[in-house]
C-alpha atoms as a PDB file:
ATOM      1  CA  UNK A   1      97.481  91.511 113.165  1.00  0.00           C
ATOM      2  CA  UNK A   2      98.782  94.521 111.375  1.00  0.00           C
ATOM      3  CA  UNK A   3     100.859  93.567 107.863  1.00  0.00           C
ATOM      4  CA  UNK A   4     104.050  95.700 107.716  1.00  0.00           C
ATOM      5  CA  UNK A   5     104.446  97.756 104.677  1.00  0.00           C
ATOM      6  CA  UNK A   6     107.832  96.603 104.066  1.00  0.00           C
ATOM      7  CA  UNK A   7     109.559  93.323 105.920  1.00  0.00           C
ATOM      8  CA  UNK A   8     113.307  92.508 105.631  1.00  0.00           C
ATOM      9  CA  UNK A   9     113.666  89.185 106.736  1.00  0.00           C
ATOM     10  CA  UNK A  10     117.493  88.066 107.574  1.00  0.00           C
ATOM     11  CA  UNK A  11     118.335  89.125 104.214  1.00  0.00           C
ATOM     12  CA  UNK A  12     121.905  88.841 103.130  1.00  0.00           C
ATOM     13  CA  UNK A  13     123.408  90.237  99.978  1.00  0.00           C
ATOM     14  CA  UNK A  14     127.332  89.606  99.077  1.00  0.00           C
ATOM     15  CA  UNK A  15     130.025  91.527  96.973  1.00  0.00           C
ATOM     16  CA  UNK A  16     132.308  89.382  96.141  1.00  0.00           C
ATOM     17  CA  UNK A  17     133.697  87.748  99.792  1.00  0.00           C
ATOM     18  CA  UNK A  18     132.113  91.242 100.960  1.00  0.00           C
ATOM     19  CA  UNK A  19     128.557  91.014 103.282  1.00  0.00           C
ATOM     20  CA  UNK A  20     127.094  94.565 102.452  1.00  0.00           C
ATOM     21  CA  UNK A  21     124.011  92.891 103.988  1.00  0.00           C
ATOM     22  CA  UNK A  22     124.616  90.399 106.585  1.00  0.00           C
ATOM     23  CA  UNK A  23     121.351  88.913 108.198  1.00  0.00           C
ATOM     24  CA  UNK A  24     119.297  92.270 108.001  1.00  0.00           C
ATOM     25  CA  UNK A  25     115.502  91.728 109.921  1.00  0.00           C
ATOM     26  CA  UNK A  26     113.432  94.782 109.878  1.00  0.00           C
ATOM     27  CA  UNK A  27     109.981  95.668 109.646  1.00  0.00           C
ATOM     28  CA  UNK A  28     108.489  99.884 108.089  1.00  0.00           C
ATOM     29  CA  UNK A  29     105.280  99.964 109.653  1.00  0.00           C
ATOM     30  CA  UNK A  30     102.200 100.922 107.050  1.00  0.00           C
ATOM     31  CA  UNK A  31     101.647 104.930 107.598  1.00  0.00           C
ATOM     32  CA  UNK A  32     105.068 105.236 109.514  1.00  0.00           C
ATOM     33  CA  UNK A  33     107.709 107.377 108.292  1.00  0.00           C
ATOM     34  CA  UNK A  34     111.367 105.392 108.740  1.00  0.00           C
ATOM     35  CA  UNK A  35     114.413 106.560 108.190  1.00  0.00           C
ATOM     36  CA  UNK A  36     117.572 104.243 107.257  1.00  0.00           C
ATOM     37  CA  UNK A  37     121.189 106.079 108.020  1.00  0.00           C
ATOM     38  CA  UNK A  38     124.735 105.040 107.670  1.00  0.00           C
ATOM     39  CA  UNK A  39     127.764 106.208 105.945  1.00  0.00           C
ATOM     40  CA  UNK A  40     128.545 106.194 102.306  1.00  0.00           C
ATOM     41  CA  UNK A  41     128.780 102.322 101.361  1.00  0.00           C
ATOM     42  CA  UNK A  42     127.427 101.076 104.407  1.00  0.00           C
ATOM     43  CA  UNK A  43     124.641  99.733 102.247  1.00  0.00           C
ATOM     44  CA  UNK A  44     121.654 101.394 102.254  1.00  0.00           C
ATOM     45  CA  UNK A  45     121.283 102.069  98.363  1.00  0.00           C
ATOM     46  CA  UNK A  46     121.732  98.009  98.114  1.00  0.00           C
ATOM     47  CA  UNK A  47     118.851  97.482 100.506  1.00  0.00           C
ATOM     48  CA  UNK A  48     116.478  99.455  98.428  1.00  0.00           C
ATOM     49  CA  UNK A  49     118.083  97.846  95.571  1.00  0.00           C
ATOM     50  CA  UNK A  50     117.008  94.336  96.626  1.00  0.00           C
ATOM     51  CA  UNK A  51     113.341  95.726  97.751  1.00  0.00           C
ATOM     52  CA  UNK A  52     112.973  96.758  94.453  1.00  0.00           C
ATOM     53  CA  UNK A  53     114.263  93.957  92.435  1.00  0.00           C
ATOM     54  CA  UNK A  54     116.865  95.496  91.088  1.00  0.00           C
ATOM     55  CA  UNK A  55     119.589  93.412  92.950  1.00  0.00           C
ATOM     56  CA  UNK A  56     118.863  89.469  93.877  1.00  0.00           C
ATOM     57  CA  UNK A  57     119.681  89.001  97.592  1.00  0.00           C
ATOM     58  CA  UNK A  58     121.769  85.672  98.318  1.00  0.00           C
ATOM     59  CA  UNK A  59     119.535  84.532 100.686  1.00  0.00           C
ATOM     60  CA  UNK A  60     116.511  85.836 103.113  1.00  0.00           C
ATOM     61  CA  UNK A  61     113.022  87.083 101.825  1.00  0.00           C
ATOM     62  CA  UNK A  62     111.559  90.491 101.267  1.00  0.00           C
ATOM     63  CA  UNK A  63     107.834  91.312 101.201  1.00  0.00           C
ATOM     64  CA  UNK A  64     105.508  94.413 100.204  1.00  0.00           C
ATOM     65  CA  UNK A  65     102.553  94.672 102.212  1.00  0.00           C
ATOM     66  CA  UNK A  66     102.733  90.762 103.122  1.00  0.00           C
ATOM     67  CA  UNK A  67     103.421  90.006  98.574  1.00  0.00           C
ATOM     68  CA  UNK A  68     106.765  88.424  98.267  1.00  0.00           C
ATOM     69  CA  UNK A  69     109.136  91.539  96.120  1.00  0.00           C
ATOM     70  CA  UNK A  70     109.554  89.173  93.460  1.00  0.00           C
ATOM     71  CA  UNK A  71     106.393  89.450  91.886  1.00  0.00           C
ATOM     72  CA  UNK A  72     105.889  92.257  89.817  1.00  0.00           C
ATOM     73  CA  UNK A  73     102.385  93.119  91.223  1.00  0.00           C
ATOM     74  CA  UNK A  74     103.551  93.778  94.887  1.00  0.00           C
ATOM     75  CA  UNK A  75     105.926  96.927  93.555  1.00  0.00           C
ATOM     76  CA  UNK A  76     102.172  98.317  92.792  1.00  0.00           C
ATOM     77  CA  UNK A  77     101.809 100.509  95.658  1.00  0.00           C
ATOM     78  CA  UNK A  78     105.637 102.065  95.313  1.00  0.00           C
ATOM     79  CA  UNK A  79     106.677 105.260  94.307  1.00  0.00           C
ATOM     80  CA  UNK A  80     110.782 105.330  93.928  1.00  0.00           C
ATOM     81  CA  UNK A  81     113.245 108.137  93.774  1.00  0.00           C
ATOM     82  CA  UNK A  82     116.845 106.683  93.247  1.00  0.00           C
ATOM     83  CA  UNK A  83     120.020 107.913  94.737  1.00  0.00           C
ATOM     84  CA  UNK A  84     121.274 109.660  91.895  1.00  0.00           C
ATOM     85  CA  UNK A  85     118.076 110.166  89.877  1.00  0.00           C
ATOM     86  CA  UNK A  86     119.024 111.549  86.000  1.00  0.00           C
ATOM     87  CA  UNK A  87     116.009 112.151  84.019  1.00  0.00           C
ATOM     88  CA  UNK A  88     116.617 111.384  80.076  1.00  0.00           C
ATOM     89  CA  UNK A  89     117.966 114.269  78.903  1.00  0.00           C
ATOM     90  CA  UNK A  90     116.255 114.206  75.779  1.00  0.00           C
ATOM     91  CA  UNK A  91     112.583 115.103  76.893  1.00  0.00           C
ATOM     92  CA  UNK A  92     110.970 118.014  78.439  1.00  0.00           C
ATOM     93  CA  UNK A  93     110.127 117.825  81.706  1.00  0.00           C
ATOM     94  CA  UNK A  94     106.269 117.859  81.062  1.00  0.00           C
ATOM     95  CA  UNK A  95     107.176 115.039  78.649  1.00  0.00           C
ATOM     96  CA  UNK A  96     108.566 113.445  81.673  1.00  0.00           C
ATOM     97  CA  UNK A  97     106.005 113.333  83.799  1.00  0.00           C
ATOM     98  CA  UNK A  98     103.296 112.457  81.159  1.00  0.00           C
ATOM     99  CA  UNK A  99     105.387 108.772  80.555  1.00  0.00           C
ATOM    100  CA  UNK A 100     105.593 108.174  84.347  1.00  0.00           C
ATOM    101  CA  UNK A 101     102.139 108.904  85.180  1.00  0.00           C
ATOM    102  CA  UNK A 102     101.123 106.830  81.988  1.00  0.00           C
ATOM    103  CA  UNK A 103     103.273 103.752  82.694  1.00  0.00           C
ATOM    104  CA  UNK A 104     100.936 103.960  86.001  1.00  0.00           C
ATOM    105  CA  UNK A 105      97.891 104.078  83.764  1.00  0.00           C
ATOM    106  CA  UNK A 106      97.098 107.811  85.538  1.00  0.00           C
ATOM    107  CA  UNK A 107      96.026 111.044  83.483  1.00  0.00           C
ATOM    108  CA  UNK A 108      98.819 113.633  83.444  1.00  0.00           C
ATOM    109  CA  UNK A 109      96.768 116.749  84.672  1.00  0.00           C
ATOM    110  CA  UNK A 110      99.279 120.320  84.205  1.00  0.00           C
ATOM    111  CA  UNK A 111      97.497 122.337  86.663  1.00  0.00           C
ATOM    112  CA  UNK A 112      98.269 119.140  89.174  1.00  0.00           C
ATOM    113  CA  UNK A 113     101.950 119.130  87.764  1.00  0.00           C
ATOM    114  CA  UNK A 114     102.199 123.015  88.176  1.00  0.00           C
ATOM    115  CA  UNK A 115     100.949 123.100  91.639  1.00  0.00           C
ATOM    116  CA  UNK A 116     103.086 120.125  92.824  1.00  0.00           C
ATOM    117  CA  UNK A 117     106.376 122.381  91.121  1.00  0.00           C
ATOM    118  CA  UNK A 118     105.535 125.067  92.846  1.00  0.00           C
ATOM    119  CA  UNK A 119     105.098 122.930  96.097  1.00  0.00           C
ATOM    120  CA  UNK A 120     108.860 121.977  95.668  1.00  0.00           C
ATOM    121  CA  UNK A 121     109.969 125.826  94.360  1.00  0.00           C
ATOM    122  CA  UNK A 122     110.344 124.826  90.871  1.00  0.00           C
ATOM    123  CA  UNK A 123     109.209 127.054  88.189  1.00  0.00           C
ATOM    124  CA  UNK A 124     106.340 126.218  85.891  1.00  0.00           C
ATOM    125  CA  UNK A 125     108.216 127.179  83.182  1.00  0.00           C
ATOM    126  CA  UNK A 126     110.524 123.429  83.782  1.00  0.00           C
ATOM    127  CA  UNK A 127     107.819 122.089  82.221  1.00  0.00           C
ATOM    128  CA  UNK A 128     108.399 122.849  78.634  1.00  0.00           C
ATOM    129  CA  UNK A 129     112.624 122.760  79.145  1.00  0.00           C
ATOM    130  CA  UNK A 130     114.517 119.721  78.111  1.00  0.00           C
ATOM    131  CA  UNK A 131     115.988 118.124  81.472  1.00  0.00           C
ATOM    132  CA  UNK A 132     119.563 118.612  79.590  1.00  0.00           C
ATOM    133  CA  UNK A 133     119.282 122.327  80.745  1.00  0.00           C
ATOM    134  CA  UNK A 134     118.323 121.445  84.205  1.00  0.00           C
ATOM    135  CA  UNK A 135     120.367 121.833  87.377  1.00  0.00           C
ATOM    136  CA  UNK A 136     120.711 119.037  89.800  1.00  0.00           C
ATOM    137  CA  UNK A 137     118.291 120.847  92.101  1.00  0.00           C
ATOM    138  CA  UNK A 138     115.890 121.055  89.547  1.00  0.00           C
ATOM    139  CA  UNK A 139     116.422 117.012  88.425  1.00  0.00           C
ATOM    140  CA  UNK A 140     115.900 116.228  91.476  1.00  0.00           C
ATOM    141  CA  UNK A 141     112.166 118.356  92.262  1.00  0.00           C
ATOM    142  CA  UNK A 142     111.391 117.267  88.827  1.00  0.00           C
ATOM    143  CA  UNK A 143     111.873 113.309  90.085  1.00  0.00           C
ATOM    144  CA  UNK A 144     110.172 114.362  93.323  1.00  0.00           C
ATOM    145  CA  UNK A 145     107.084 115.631  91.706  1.00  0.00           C
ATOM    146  CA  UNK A 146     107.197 112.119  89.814  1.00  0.00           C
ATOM    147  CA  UNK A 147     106.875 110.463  92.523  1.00  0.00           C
ATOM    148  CA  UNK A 148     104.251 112.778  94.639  1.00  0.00           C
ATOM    149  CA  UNK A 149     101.974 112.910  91.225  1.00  0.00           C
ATOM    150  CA  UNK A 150     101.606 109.161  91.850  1.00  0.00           C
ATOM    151  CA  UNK A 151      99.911 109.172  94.735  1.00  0.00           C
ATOM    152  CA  UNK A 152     100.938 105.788  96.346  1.00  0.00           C
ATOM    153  CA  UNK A 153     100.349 104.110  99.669  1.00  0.00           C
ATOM    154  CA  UNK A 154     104.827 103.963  99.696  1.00  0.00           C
ATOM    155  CA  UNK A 155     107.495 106.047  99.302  1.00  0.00           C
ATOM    156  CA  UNK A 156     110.739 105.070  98.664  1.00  0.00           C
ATOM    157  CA  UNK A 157     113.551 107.531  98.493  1.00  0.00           C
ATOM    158  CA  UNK A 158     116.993 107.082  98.704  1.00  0.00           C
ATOM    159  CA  UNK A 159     118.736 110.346  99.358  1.00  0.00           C
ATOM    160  CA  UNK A 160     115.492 112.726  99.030  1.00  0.00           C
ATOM    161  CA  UNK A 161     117.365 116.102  99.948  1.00  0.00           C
ATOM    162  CA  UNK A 162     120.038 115.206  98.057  1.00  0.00           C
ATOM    163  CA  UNK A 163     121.321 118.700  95.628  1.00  0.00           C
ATOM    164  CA  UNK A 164     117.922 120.533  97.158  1.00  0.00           C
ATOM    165  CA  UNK A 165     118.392 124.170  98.704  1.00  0.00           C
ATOM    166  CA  UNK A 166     117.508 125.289 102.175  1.00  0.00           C
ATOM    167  CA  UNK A 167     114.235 126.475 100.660  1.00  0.00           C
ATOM    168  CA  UNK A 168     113.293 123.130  98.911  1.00  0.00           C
ATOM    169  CA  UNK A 169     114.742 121.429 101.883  1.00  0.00           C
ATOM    170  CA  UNK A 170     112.374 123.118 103.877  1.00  0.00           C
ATOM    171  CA  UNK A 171     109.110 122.112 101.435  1.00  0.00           C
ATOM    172  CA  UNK A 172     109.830 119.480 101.367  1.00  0.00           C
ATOM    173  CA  UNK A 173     109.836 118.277 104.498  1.00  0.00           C
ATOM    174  CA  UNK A 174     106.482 119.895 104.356  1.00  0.00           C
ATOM    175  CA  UNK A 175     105.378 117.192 101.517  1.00  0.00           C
ATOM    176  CA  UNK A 176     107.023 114.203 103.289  1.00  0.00           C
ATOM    177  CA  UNK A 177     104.888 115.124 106.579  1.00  0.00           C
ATOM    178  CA  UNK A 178     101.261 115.016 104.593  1.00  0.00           C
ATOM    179  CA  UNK A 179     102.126 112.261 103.447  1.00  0.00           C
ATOM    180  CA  UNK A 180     102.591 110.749 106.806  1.00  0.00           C
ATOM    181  CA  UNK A 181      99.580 112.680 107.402  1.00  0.00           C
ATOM    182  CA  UNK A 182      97.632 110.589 105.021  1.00  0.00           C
ATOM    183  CA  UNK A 183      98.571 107.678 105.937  1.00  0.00           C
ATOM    184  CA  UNK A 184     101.121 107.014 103.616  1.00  0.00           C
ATOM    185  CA  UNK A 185     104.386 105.490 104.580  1.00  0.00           C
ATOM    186  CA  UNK A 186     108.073 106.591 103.910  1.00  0.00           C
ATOM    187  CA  UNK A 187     110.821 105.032 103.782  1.00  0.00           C
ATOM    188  CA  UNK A 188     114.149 106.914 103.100  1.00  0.00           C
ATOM    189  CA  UNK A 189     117.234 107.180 103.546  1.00  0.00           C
ATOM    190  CA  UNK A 190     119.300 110.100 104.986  1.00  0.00           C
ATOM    191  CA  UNK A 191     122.913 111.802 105.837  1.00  0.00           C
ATOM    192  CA  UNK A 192     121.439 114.854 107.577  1.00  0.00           C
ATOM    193  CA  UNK A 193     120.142 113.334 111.277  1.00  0.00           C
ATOM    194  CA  UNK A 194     118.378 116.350 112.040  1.00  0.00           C
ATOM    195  CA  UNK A 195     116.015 115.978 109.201  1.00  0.00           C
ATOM    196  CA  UNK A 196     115.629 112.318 110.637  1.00  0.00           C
ATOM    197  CA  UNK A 197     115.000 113.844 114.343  1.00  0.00           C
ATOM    198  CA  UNK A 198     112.494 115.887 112.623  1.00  0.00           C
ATOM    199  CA  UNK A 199     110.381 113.562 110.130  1.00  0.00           C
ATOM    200  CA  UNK A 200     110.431 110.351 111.349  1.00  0.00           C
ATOM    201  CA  UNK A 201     108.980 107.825 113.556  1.00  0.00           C
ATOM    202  CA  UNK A 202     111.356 105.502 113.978  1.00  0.00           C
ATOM    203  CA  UNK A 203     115.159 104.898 112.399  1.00  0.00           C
ATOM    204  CA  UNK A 204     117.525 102.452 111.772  1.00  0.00           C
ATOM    205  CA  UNK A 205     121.365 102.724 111.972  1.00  0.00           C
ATOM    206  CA  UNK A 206     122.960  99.990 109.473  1.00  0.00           C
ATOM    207  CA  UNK A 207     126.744 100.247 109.770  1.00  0.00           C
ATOM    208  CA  UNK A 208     129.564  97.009 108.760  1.00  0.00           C
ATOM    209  CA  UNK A 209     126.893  94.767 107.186  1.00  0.00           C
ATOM    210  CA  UNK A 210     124.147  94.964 110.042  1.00  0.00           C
ATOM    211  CA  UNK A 211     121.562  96.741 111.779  1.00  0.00           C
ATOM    212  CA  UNK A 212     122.979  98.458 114.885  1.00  0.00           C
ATOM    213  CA  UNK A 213     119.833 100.475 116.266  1.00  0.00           C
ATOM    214  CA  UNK A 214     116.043 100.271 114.916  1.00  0.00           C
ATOM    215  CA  UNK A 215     113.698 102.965 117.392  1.00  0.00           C
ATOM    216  CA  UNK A 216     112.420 106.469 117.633  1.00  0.00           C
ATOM    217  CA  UNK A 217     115.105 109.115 117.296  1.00  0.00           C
ATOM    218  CA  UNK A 218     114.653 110.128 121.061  1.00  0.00           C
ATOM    219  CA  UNK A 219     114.757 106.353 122.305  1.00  0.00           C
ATOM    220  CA  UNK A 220     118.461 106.471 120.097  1.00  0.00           C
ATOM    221  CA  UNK A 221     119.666 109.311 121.842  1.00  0.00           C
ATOM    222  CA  UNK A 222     118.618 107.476 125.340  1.00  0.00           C
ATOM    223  CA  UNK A 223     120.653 104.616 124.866  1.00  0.00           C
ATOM    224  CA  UNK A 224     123.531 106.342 124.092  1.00  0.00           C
ATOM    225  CA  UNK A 225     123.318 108.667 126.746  1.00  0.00           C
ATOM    226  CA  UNK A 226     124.097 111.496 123.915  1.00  0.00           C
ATOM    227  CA  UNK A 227     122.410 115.160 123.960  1.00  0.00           C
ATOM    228  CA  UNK A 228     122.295 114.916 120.380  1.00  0.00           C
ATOM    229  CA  UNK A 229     121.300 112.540 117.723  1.00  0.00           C
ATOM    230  CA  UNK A 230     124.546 113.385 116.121  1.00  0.00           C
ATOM    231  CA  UNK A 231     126.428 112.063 119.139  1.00  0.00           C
ATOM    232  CA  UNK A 232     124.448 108.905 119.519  1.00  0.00           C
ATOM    233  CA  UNK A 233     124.702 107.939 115.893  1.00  0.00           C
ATOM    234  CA  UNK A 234     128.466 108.144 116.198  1.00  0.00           C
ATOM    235  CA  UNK A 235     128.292 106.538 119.779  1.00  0.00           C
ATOM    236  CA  UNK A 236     126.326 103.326 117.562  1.00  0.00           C
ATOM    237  CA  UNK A 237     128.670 102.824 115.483  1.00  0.00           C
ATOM    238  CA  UNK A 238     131.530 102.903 117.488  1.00  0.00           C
ATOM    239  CA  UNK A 239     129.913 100.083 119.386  1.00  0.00           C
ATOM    240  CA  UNK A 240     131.895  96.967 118.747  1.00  0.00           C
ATOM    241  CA  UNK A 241     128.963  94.933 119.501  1.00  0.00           C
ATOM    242  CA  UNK A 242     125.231  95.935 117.722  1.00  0.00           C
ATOM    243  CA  UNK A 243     122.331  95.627 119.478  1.00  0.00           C
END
């Protein structure tokens, strides 16, 4: 029997009186790339809060590659790009990438670091700015190439295209498919559902608290009866009654 790379387990995670997370089951295949969409507070950042430890659920169990989340050593094989990733401003962006590599025990390698850049459009030069004097764009390759430098067996990226141009938009799409290539699994989330149609295996539509489709893109647009993945997302979530 296959172990999942990441298993959600009828996890529930409260605001207040609020269920952002009400009973969520779900299982990211290992080598699969997965794609988790909703609107803006529908809970997605919170999920990848509570895989990472960052947020304790109220009840329900999360594990990495079959290691409950809680213990430190199953967050091993994860690479992690927040939602609104700000580097500190106060280091150069070599600097950067020399602590996160070395709180990985890895070897920070330049010509590595200059080729990844370049693999996201961003210019060598980044390297030896402070971050203060970078654009958002540029924060956000710079976290990127973080993560990719890492080499893990997950990826987990909340918001991945988020302040990117059409032309780092476009490379990196080319990055997240080796890494499916390799056998390495993603897990992200995502606004833009034709970058989902495009990159990923399966999906997952969490809307009011709970999981309201979890399939291939093509299998969503079948059940909806939609042309469009656009149209059957909005067709899900109109549904009174999830799947």
């Amino acid at each position: 029997m296959t172990v999942s790379a990441l298993r959600f387990d009828h996890l529930v995670k409260r605001y207040g009186n609020k269920d952002v997370l009400n009973g969520i089951s779900l299982d990211v295949l290992q080598g699969e790339s997965f794609a988790l969409v909703g609107m803006n507070g529908a809970g997605k950042t919170t999920l990848f809060k509570c895989l990472l430890d960052f947020h304790l659920p109220d009840s329900g169990s999360i594990a990495i590659a079959g290691t409950d989340h809680r213990q430190s050593g199953a967050r091993a094989p994860l690479a992690y790009l927040p939602e609104r990733f700000m580097p500190p401003y106060f280091m150069q962006g070599q600097e950067f990438l020399k602590y996160m590599l070395s709180l990985q025990g890895l070897a920070y390698d330049r010509a590595a670091a200059v080729a990844m850049l370049a693999s996201l459009d961003l210019d060598a030069q980044a390297l030896d700015k402070l971050v203060r004097t970078y654009s958002k764009g540029m924060s956000q390759k710079l976290g990127l190439a973080a993560c990719l430098l890492a080499h893990k067996a997950v990826y987990v990226l909340d918001e991945p295209m988020s302040g990117l141009d059409p032309k780092a938009r476009a490379l990196l799409k080319v990055q997240l498919s080796a890494l499916r290539a390799r056998g390495s699994t993603v897990f992200f989330s995502a606004h833009a559902l034709a970058d989902v149609e495009e990159l990923c295996d399966r999906m997952a539509i969490l809307h009011g608290g709970q999981l309201r489709f979890v399939g291939p893109p093509a299998a969503c647009r079948a059940q909806f009866a939609s042309a469009t993945l656009e149209q059957a997302y909005m067709a899900c979530i109109a549904d009174p009654a999830p799947a």
